[in-house]
PDB file of N, CA and C in Angstrom:
ATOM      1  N   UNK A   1      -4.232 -10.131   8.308  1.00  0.00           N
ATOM      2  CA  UNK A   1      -5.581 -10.189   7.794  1.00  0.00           C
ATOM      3  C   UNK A   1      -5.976 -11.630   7.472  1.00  0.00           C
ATOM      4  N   UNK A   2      -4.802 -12.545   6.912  1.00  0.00           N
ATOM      5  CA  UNK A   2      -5.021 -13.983   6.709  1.00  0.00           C
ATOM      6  C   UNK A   2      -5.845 -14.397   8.051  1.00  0.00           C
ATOM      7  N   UNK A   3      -5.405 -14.069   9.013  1.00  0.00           N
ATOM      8  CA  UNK A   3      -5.536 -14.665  10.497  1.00  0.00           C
ATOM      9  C   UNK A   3      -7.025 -14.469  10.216  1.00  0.00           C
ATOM     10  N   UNK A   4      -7.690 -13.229  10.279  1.00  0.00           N
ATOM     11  CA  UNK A   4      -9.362 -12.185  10.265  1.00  0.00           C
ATOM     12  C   UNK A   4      -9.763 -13.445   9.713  1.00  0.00           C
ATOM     13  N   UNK A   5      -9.283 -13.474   8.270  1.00  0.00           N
ATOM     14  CA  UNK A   5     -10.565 -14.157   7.618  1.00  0.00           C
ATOM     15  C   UNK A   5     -10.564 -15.727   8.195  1.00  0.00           C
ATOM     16  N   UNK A   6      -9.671 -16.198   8.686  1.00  0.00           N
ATOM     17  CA  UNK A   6      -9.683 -17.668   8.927  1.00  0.00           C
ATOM     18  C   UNK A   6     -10.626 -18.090  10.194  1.00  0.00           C
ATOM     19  N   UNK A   7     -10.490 -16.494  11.211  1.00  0.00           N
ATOM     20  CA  UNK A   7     -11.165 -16.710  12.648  1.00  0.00           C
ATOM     21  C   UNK A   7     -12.817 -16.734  12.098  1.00  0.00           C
ATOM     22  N   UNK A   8     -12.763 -15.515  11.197  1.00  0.00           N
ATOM     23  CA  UNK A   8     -14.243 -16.058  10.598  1.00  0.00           C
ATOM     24  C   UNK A   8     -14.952 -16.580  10.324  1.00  0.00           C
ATOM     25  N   UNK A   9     -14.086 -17.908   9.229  1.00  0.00           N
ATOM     26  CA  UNK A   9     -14.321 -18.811   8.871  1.00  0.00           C
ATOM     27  C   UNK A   9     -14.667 -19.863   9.687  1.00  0.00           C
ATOM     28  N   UNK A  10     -13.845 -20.317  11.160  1.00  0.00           N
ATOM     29  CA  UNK A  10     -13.921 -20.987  11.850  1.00  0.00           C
ATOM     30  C   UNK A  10     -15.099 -21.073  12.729  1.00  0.00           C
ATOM     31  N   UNK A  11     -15.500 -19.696  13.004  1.00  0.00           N
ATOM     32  CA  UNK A  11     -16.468 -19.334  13.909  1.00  0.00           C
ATOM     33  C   UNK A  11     -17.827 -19.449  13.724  1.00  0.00           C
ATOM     34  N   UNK A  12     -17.786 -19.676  11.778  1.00  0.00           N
ATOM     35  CA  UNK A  12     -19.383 -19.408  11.009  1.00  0.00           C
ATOM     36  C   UNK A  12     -19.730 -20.294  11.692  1.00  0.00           C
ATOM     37  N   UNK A  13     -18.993 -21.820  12.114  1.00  0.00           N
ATOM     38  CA  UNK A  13     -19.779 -23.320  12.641  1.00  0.00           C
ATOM     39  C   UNK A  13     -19.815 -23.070  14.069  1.00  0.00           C
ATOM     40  N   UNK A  14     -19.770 -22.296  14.968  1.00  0.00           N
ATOM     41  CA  UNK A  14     -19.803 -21.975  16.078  1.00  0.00           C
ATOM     42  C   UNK A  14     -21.392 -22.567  16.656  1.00  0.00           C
ATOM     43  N   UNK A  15     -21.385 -22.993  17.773  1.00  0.00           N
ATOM     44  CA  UNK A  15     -23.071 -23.099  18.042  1.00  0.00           C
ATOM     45  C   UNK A  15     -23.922 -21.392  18.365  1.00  0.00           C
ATOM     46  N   UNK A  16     -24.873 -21.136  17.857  1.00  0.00           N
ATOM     47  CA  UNK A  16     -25.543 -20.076  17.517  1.00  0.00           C
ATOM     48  C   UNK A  16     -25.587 -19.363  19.210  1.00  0.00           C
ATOM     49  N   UNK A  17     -25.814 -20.279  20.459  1.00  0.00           N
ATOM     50  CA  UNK A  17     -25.883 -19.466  21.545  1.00  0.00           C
ATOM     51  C   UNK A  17     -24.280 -18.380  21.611  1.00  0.00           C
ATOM     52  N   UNK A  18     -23.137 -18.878  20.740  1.00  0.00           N
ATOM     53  CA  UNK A  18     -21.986 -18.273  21.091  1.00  0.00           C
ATOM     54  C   UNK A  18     -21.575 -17.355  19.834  1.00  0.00           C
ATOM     55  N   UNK A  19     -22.933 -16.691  19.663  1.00  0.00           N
ATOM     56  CA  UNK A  19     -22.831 -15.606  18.923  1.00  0.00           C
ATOM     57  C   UNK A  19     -22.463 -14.441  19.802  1.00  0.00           C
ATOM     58  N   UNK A  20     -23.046 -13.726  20.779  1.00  0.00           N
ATOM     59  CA  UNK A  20     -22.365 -12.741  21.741  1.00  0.00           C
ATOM     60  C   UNK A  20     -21.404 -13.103  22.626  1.00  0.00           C
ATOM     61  N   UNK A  21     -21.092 -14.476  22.739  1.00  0.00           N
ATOM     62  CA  UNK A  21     -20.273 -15.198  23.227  1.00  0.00           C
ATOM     63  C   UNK A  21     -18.589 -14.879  22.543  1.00  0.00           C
ATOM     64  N   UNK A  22     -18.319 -16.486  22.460  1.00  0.00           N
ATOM     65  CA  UNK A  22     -16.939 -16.200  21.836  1.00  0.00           C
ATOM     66  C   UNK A  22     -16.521 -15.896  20.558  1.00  0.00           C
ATOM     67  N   UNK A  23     -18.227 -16.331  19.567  1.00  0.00           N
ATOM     68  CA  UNK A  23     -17.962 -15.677  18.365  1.00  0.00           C
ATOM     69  C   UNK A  23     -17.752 -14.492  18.212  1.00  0.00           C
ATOM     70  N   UNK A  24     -18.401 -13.486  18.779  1.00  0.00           N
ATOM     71  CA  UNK A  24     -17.980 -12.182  19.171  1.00  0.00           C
ATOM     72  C   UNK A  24     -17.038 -11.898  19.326  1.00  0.00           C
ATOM     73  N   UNK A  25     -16.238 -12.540  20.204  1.00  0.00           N
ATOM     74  CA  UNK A  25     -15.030 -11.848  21.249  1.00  0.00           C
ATOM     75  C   UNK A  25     -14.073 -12.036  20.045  1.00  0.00           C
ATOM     76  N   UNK A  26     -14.047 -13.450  19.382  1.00  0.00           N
ATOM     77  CA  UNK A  26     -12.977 -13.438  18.735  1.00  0.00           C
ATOM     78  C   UNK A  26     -12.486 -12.667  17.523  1.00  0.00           C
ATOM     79  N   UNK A  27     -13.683 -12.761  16.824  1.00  0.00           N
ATOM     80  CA  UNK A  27     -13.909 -11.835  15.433  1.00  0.00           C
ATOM     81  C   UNK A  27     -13.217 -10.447  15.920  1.00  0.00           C
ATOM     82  N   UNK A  28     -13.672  -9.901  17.327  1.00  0.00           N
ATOM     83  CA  UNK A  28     -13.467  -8.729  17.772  1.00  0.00           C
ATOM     84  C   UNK A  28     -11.860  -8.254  17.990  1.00  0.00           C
ATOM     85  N   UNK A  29     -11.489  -9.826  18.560  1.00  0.00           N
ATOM     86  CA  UNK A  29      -9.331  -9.442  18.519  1.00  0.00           C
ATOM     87  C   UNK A  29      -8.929  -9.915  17.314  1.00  0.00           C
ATOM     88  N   UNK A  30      -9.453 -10.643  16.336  1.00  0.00           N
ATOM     89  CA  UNK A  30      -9.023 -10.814  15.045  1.00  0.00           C
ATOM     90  C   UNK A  30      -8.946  -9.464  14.345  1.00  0.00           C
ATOM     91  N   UNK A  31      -9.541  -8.993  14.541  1.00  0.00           N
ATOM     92  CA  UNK A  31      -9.728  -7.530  13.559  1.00  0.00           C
ATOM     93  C   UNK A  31      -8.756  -6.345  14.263  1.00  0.00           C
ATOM     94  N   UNK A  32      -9.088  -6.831  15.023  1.00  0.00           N
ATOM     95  CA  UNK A  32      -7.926  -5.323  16.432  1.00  0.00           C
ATOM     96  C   UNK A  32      -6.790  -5.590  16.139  1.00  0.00           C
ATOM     97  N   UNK A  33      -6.243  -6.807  15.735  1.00  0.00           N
ATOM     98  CA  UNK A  33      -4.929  -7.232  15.493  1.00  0.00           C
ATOM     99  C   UNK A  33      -4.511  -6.167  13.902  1.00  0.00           C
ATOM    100  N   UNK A  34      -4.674  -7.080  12.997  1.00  0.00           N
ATOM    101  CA  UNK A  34      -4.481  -5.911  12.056  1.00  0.00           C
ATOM    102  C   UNK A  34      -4.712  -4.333  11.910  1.00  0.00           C
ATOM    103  N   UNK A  35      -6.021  -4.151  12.469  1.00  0.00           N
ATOM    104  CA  UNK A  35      -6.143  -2.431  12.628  1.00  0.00           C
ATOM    105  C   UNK A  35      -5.421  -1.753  13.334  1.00  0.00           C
ATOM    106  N   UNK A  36      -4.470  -2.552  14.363  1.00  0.00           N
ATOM    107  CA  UNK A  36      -3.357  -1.686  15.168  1.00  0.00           C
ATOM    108  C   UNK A  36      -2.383  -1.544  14.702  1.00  0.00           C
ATOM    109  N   UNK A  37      -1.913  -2.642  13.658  1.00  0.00           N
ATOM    110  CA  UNK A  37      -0.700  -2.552  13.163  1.00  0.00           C
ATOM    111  C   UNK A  37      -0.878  -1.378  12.098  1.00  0.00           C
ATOM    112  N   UNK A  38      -1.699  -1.301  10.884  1.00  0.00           N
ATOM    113  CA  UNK A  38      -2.206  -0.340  10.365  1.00  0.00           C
ATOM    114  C   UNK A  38      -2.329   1.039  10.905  1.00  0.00           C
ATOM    115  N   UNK A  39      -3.149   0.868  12.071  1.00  0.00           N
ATOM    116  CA  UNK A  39      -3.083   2.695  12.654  1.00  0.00           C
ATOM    117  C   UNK A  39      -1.843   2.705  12.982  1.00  0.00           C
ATOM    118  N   UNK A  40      -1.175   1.969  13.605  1.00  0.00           N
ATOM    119  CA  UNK A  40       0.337   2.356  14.757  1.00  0.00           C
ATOM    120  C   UNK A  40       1.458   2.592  13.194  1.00  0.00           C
ATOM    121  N   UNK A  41       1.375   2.186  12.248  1.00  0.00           N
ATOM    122  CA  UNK A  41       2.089   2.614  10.661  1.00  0.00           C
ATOM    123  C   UNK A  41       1.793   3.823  10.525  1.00  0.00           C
ATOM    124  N   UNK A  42       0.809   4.173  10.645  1.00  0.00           N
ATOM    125  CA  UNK A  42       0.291   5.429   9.900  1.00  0.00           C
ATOM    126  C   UNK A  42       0.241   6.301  10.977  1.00  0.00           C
ATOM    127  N   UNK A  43       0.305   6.190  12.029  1.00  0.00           N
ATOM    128  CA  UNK A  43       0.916   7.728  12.895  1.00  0.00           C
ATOM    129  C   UNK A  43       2.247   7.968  12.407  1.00  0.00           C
ATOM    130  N   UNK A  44       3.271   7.751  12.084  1.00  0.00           N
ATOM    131  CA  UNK A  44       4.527   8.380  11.963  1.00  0.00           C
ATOM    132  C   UNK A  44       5.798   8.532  12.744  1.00  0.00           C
ATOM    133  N   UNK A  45       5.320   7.487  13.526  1.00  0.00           N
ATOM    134  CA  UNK A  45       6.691   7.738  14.643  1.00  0.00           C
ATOM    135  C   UNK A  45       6.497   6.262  14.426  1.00  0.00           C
ATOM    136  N   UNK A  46       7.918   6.061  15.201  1.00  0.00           N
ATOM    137  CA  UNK A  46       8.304   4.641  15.774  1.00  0.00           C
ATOM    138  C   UNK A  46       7.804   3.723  17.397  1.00  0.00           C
ATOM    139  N   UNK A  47       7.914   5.411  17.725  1.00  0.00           N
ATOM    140  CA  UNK A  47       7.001   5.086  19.535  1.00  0.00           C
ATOM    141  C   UNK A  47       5.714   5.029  19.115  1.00  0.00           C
ATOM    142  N   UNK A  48       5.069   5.515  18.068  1.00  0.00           N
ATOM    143  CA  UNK A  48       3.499   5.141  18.312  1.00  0.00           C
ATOM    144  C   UNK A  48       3.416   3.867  17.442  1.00  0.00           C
ATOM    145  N   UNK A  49       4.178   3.478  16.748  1.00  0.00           N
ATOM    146  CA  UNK A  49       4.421   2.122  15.777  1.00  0.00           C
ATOM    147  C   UNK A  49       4.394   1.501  16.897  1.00  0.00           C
ATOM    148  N   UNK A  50       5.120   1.879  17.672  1.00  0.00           N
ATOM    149  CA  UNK A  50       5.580   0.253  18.693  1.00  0.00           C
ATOM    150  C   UNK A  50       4.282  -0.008  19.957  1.00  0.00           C
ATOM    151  N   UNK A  51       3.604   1.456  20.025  1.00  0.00           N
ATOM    152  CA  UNK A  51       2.386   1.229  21.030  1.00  0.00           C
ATOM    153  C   UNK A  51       1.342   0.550  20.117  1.00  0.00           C
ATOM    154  N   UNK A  52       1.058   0.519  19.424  1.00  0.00           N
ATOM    155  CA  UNK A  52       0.543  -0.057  18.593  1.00  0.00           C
ATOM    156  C   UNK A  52       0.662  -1.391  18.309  1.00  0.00           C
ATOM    157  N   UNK A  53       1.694  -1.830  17.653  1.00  0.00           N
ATOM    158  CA  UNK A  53       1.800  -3.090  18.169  1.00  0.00           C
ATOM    159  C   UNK A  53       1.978  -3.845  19.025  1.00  0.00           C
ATOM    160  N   UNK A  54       2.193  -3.595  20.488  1.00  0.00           N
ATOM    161  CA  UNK A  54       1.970  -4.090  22.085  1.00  0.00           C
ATOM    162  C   UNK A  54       0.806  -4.493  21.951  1.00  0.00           C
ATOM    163  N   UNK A  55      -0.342  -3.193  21.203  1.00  0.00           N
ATOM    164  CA  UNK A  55      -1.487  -3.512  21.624  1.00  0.00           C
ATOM    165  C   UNK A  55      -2.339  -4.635  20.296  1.00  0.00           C
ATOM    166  N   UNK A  56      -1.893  -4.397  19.332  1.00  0.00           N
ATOM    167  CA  UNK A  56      -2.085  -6.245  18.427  1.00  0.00           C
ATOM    168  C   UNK A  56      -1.823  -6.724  19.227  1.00  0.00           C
ATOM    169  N   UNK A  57      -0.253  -7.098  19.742  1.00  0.00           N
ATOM    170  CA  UNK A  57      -0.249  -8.461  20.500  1.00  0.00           C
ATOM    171  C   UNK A  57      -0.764  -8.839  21.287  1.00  0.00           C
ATOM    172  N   UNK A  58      -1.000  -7.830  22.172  1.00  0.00           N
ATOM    173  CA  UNK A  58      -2.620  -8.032  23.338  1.00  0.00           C
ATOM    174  C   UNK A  58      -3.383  -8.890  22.548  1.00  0.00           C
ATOM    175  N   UNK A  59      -3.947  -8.594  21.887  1.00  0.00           N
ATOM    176  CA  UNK A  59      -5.182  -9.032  21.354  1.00  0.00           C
ATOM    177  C   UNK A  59      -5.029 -10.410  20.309  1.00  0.00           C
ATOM    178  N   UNK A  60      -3.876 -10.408  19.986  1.00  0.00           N
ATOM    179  CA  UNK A  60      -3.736 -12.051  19.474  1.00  0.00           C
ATOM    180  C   UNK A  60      -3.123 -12.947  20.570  1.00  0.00           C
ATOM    181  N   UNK A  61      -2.876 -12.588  21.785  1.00  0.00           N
ATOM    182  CA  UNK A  61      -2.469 -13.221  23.219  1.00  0.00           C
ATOM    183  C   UNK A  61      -4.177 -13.338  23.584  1.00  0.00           C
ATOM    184  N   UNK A  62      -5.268 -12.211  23.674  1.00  0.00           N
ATOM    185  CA  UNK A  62      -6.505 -12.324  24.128  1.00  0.00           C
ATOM    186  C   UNK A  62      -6.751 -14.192  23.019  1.00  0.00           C
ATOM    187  N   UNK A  63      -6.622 -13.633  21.699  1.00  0.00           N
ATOM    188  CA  UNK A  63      -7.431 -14.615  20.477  1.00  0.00           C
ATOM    189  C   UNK A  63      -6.748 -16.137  20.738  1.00  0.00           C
ATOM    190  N   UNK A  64      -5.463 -15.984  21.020  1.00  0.00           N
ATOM    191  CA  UNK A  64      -4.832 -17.609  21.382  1.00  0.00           C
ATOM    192  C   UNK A  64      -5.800 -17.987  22.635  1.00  0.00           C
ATOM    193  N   UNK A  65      -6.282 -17.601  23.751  1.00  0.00           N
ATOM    194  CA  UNK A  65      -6.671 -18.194  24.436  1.00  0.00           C
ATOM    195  C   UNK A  65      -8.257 -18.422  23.922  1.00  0.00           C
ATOM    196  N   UNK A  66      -8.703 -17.838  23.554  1.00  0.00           N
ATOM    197  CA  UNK A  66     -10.227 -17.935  23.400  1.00  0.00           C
ATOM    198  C   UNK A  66     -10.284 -19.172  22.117  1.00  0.00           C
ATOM    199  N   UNK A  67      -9.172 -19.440  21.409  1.00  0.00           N
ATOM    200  CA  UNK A  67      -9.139 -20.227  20.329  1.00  0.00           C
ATOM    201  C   UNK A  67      -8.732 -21.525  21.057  1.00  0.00           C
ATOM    202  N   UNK A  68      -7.737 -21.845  22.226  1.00  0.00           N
ATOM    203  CA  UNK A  68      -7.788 -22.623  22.628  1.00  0.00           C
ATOM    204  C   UNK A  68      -8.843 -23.399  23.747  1.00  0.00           C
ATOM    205  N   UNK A  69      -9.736 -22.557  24.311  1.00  0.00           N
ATOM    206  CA  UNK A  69     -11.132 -22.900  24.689  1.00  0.00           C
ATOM    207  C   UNK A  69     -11.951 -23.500  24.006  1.00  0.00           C
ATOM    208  N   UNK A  70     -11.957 -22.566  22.878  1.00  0.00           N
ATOM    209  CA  UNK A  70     -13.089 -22.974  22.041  1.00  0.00           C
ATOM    210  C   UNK A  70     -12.691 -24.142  21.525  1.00  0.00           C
ATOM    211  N   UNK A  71     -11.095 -24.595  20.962  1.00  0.00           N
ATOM    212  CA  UNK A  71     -11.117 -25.912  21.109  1.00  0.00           C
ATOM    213  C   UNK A  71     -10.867 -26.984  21.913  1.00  0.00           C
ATOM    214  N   UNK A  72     -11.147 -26.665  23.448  1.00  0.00           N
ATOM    215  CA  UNK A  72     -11.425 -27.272  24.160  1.00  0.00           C
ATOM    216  C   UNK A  72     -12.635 -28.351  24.591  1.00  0.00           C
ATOM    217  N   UNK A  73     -13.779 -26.996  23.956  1.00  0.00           N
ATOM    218  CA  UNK A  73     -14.857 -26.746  24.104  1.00  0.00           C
ATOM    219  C   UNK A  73     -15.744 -27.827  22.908  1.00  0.00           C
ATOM    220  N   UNK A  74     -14.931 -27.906  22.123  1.00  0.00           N
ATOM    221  CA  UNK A  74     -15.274 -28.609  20.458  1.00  0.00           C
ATOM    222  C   UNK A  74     -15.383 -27.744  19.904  1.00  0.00           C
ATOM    223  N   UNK A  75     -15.739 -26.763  19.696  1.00  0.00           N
ATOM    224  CA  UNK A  75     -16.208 -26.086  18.716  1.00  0.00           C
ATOM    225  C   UNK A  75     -15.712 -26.061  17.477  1.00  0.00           C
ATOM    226  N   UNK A  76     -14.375 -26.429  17.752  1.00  0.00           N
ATOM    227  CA  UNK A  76     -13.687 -26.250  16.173  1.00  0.00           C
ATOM    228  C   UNK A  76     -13.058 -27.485  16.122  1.00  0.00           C
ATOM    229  N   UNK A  77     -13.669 -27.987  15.096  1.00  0.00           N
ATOM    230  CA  UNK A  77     -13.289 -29.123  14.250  1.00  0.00           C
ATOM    231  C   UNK A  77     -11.771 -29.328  14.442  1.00  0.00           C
ATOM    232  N   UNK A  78     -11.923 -31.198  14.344  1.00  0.00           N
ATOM    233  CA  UNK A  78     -10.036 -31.899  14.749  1.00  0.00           C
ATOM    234  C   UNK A  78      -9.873 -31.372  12.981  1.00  0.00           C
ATOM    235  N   UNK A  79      -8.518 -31.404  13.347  1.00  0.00           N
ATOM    236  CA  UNK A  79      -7.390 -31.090  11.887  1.00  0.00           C
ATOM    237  C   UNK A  79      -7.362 -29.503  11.682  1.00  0.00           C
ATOM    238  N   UNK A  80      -7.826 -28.755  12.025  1.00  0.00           N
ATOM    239  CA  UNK A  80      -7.624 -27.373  12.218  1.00  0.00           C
ATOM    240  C   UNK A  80      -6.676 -26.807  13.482  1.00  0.00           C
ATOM    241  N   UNK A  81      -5.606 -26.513  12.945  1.00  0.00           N
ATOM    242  CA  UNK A  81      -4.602 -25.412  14.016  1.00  0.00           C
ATOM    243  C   UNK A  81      -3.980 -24.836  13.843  1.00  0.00           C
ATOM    244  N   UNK A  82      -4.316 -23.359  14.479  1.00  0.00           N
ATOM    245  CA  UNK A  82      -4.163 -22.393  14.163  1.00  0.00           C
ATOM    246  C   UNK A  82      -3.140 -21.842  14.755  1.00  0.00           C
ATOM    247  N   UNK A  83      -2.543 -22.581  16.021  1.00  0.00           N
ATOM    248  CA  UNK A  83      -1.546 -22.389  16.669  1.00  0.00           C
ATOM    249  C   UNK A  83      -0.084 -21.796  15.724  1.00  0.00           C
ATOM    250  N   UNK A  84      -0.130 -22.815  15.377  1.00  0.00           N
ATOM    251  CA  UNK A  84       1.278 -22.501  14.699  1.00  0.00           C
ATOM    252  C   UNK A  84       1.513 -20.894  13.840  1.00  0.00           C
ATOM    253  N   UNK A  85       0.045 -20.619  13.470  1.00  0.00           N
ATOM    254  CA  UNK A  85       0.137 -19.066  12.718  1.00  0.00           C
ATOM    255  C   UNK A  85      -0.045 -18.364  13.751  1.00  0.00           C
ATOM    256  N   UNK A  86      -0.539 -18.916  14.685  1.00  0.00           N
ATOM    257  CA  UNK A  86      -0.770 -17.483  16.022  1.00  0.00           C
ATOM    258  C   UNK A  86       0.569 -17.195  16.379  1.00  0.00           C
ATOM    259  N   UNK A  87       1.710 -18.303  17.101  1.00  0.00           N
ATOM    260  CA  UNK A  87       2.546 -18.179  17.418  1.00  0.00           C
ATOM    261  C   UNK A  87       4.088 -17.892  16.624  1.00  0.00           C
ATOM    262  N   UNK A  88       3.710 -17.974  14.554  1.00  0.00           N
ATOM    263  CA  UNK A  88       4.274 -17.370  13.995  1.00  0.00           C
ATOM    264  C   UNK A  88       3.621 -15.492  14.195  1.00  0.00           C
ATOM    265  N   UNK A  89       2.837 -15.656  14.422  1.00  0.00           N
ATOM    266  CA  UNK A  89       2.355 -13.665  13.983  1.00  0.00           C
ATOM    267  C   UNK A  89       2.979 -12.879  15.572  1.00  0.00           C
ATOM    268  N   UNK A  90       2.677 -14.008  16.672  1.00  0.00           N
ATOM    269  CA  UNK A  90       3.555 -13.192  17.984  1.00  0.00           C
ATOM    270  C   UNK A  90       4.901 -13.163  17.827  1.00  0.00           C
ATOM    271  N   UNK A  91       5.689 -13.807  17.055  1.00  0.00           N
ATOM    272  CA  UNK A  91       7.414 -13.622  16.673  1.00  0.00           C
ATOM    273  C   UNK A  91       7.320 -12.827  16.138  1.00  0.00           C
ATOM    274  N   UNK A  92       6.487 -12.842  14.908  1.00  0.00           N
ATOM    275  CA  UNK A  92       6.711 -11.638  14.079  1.00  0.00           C
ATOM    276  C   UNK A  92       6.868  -9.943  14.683  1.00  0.00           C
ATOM    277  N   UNK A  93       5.165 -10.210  15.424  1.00  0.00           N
ATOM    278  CA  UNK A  93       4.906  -8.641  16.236  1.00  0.00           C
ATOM    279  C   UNK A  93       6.576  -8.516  17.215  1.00  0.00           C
ATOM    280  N   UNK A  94       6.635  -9.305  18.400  1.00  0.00           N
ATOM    281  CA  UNK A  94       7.324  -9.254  18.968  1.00  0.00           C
ATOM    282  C   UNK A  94       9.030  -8.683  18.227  1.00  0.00           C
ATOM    283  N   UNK A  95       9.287  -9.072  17.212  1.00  0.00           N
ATOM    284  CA  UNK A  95      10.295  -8.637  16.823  1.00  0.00           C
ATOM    285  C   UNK A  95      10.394  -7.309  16.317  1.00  0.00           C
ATOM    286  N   UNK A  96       9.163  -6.815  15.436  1.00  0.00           N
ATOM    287  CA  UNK A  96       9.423  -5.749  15.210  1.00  0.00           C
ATOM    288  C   UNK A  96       9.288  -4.661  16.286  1.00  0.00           C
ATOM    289  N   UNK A  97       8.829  -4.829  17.146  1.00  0.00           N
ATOM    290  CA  UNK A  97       8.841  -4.006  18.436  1.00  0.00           C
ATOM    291  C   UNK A  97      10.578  -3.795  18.551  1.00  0.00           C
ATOM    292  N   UNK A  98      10.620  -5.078  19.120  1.00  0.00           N
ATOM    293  CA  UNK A  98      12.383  -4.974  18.986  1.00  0.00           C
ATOM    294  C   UNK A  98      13.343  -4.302  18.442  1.00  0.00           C
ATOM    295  N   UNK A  99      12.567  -4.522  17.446  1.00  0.00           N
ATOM    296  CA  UNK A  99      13.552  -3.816  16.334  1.00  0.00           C
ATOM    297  C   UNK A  99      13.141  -2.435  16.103  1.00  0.00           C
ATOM    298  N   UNK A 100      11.971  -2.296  16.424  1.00  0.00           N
ATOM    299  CA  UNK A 100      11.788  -0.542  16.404  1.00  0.00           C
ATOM    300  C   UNK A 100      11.920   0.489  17.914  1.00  0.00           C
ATOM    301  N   UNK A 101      12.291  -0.787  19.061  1.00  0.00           N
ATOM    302  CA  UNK A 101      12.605  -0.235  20.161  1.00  0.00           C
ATOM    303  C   UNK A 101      14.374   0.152  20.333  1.00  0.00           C
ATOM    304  N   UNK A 102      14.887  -0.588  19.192  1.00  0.00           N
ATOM    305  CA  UNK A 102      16.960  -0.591  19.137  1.00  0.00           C
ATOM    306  C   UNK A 102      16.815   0.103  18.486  1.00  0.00           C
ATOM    307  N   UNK A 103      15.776   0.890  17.296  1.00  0.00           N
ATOM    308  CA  UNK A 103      16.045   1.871  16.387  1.00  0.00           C
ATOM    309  C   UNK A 103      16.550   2.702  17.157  1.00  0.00           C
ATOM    310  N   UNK A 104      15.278   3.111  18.081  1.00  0.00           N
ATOM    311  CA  UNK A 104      15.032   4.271  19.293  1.00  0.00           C
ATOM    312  C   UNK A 104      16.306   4.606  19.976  1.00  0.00           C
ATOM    313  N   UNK A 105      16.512   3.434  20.280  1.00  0.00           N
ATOM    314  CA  UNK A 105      18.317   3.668  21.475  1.00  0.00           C
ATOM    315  C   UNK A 105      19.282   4.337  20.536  1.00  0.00           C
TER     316      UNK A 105
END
């Protein structure tokens, strides 16, 4: 959720044409990220835990690229990077998959 509010934050300075643009898109896998991990908890199994989080990581794999455009692009201010938490939250996801896919075996 740290991630949600930060993409938010970043995006308020966005130029206004990239409101249906990438401000959109991103806000849109910022939020999918946490709500999957959340629903895929709360089904009750471990196989729907783990489909669940495949599909966060989709979507913070979608948000790394659109974050690295956009700072391609300028949009987001030098001294901001977000990299390092994106690519801490894909270890994270990635492991617990792991670890809830060796439960399984």
């Amino acid at each position: 959720m740290k991630m949600a509010r930060s993409i938010y934050e970043i995006t308020e300075n966005f130029p206004k044409k990239e409101i249906v643009g990438l401000t959109s898109q991103m806000r849109r896998c910022a939020i999918s990220i946490p709500s999957n991990i959340a629903e895929g908890a709360g089904r009750g199994s471990d196989a729907d835990f783990s489909r669940f989080l495949i599909i966060a990581r989709g979507s913070l794999c979608e948000l790394e690229t659109q974050y690295l455009l956009s700072k391609q692009m300028g949009f987001i201010e030098e001294g901001i990077d977000l990299l390092p938490e994106i690519q801490k939250l894909m270890q994270m996801l990635s492991g617990l998959i792991r670890h809830l896919r060796n439960r399984d075996s």
